[in-house]
Protein backbone atom coordinates (compact mmCIF):
# COMPACT_ATOMS: atom_id res chain seq x y z
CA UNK A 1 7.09 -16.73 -16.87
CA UNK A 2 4.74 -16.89 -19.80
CA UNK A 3 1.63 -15.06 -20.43
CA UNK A 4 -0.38 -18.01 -20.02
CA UNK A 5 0.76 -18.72 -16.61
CA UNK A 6 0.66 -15.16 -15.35
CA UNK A 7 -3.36 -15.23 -16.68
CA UNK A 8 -4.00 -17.86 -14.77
CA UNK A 9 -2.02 -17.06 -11.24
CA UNK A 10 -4.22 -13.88 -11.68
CA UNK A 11 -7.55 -15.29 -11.88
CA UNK A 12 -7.11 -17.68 -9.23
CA UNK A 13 -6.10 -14.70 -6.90
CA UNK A 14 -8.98 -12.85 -8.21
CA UNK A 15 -11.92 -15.93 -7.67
CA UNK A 16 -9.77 -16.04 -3.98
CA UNK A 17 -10.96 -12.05 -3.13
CA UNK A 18 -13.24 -10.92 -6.29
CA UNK A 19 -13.43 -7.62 -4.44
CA UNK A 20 -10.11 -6.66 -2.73
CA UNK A 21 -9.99 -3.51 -0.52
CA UNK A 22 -6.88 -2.07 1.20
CA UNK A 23 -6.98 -3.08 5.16
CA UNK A 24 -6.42 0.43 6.80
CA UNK A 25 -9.36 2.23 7.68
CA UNK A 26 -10.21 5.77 6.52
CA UNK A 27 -13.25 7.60 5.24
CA UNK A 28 -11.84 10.64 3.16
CA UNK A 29 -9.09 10.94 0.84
CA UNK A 30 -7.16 13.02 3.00
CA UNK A 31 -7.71 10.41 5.62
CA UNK A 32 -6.34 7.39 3.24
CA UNK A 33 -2.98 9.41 2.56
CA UNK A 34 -2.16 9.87 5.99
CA UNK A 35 -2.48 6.30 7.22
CA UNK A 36 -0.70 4.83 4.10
CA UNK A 37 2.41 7.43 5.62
CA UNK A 38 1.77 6.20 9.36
CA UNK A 39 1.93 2.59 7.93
CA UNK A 40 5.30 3.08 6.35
CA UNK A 41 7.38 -0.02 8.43
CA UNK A 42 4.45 -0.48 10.70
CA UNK A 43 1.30 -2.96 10.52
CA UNK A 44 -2.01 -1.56 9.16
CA UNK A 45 -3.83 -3.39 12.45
CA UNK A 46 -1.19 -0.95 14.46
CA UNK A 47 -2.03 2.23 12.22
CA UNK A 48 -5.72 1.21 12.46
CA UNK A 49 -5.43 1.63 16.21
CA UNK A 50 -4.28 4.78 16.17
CA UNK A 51 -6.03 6.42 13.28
CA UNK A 52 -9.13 5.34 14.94
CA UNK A 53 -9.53 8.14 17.61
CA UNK A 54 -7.34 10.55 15.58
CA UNK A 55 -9.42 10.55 12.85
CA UNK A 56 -12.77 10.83 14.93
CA UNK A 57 -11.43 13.77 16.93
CA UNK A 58 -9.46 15.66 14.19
CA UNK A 59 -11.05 14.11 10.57
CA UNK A 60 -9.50 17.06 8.20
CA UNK A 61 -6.30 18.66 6.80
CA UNK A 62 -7.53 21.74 8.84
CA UNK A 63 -7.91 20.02 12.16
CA UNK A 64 -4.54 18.30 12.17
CA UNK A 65 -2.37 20.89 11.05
CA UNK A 66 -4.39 22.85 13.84
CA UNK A 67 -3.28 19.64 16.53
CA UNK A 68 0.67 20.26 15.66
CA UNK A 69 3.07 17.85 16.06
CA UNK A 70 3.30 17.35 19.91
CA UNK A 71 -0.33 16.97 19.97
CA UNK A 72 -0.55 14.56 16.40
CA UNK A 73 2.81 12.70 18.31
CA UNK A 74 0.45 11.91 20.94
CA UNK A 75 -1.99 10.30 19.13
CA UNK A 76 0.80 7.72 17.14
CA UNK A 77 2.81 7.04 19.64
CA UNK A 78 2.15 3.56 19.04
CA UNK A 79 3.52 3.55 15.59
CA UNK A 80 7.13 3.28 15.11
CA UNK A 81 9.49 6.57 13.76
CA UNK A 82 6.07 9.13 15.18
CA UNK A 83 8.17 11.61 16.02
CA UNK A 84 8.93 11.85 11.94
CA UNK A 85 5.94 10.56 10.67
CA UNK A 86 3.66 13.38 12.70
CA UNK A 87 5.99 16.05 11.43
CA UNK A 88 5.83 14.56 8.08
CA UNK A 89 1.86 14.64 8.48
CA UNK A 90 1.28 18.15 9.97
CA UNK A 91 3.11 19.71 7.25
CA UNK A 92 1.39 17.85 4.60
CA UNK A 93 -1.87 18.71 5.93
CA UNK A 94 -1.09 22.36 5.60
CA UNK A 95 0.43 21.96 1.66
CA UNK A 96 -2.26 20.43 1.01
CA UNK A 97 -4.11 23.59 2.55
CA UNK A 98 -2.45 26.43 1.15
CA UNK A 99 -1.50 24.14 -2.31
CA UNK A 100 -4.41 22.36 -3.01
CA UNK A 101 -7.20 23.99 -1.23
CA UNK A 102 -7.44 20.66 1.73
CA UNK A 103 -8.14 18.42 -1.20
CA UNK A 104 -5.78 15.00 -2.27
CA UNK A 105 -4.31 15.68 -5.81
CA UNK A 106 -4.75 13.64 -8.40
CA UNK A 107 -0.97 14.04 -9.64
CA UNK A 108 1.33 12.30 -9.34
CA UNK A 109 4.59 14.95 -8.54
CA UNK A 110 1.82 16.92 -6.43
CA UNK A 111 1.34 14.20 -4.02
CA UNK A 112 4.99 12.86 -4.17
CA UNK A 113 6.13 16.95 -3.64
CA UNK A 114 4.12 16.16 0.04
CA UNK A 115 6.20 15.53 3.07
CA UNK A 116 6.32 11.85 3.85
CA UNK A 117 5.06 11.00 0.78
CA UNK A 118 6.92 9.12 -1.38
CA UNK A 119 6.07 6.81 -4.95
CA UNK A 120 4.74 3.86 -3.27
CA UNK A 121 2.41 6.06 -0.93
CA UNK A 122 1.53 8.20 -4.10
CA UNK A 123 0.85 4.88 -6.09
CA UNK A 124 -1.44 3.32 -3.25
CA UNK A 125 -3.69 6.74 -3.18
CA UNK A 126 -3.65 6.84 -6.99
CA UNK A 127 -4.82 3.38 -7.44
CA UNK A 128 -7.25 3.71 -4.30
CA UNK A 129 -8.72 7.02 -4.54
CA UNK A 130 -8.49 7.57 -8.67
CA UNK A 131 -8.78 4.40 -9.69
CA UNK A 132 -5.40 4.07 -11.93
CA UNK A 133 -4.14 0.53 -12.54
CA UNK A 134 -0.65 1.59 -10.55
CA UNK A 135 1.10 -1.12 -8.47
CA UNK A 136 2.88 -0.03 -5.19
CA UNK A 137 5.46 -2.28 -4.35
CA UNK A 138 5.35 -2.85 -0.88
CA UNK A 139 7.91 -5.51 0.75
CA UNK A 140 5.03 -8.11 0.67
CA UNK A 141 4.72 -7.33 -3.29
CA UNK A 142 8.58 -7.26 -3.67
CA UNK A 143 8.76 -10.54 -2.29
CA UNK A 144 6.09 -12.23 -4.05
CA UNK A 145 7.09 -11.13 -7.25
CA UNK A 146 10.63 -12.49 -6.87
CA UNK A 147 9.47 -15.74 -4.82
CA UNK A 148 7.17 -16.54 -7.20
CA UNK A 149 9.20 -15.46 -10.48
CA UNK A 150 5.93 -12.95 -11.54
CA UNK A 151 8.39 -9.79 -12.00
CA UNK A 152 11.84 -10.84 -10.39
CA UNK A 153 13.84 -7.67 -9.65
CA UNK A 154 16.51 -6.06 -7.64
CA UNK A 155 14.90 -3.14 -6.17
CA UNK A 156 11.02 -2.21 -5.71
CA UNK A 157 11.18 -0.06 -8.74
CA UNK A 158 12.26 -2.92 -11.11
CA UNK A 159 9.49 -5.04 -9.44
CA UNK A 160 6.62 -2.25 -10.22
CA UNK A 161 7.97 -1.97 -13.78
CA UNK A 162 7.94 -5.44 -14.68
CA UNK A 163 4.49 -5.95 -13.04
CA UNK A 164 2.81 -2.80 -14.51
CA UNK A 165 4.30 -3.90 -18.05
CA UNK A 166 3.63 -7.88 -17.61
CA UNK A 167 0.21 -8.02 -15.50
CA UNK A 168 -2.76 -8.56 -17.76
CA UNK A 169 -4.66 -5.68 -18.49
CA UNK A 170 -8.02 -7.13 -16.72
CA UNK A 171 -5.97 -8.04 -13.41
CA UNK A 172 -4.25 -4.73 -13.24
CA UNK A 173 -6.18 -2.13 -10.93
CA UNK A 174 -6.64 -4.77 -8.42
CA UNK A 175 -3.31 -6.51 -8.68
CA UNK A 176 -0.98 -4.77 -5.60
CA UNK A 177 -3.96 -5.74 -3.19
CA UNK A 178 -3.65 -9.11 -4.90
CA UNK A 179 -0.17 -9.44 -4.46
CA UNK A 180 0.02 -7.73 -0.79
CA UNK A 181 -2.64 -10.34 0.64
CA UNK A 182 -0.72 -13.23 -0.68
CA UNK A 183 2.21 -12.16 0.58
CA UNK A 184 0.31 -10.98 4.08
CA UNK A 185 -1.36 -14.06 5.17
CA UNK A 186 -0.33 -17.01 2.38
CA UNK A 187 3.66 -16.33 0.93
CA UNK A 188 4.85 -15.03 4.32
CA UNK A 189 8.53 -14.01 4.48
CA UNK A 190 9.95 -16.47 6.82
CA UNK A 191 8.00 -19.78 6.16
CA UNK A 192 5.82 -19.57 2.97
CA UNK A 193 2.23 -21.58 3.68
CA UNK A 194 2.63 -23.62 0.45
CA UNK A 195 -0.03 -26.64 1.12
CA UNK A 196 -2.87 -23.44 1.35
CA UNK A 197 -1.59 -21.67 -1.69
CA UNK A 198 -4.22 -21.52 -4.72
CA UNK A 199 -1.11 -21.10 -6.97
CA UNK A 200 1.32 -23.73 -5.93
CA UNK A 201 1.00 -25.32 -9.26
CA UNK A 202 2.07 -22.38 -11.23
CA UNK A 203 4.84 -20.89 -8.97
CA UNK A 204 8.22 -21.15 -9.44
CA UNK A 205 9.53 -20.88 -6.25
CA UNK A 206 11.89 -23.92 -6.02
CA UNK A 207 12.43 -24.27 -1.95
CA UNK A 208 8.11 -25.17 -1.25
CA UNK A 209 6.88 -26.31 1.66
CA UNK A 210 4.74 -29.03 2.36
């Protein structure tokens, strides 16, 4: 795919959602990281539900790691792998205590060093709460970018490469909620809604529907 074309799919996503935000809900930092490791295989509406009370009863590093598991577990029950995911939480929150002094790092091994955390989580709260033009390639991203033929890869770290090194420089700190919005609610997995797509034109996905 040329420059040309990726300039244009770009702007057409960007005069679609001039301001794109990330869909789960969170006031804080702290609060952003944990929901982006509750919604790992799991719906931000679903992790939205959840957080919702948590995060009004117990907003801080301090008050979760105070809840403990059994108590966090009751809270997420809703979400699938909890059991995991509020162990992974309750021992972040208290790294991030004794480490970092309750506060999100902006580093990149620091966050990844986290329990639960991994690069896509780190790149989301990088992008989100820093501001860096990172792209974390979710399965919605992953697909896109090999449907469409923006950054065709094998694996998600392939994808992010290709899209950090191809994606114009003025498209680039919004781009993942771009891409993760198409793929959400336009370039679904199963049946793609071609006939509403603003970029029919300039994808090269062969199999469109009509």
């Amino acid at each position: 795919m040329n420059r040309g074309k990726r300039e244009e799919i770009f702007s057409r996503l960007a005069a679609a959602e001039p301001h794109p935000v990330t869909e789960l809900k969170y006031q804080t930092p702290y609060q952003l990281l944990v929901a982006v490791v509750l919604s790992a295989q799991a719906t931000d509406k679903g992790v939205n539900r959840a957080t919702g009370p948590l995060f009004h009863d117990h907003p801080t590093p301090q008050a979760i790691a105070t809840l403990g598991e059994d108590g966090l577990a009751d809270y997420i029950q809703t979400i699938g792998l909890y059991p995991t995911k509020a162990k992974n939480v309750v021992a972040l929150s208290r790294l991030l205590l004794e480490r970092h002094g309750g506060e999100v790092p902006h580093d990149r091994a620091a966050l990844e060093a986290l329990p639960g955390v991994g690069r896509k989580t780190a790149n989301v709260v990088l992008n989100i709460v820093f501001g860096e033009p990172t792209i974390a390639v979710d399965t919605h991203i992953f697909r896109v970018a090999n449907r469409t033929g923006l950054a065709p890869g094998k694996d998600v770290r392939t994808v992010e490469d290709k899209l950090v090194k191809t994606t114009p420089a003025p498209y680039r700190l919004h781009a993942h909620h771009w891409l993760i919005l198409h793929g959400r609610y336009i370039c679904k997995a199963r049946t793609p809604d071609c006939p509403r797509c603003p970029i029919r034109d300039l994808c090269e996905y062969k199999e469109k529907t009509s």
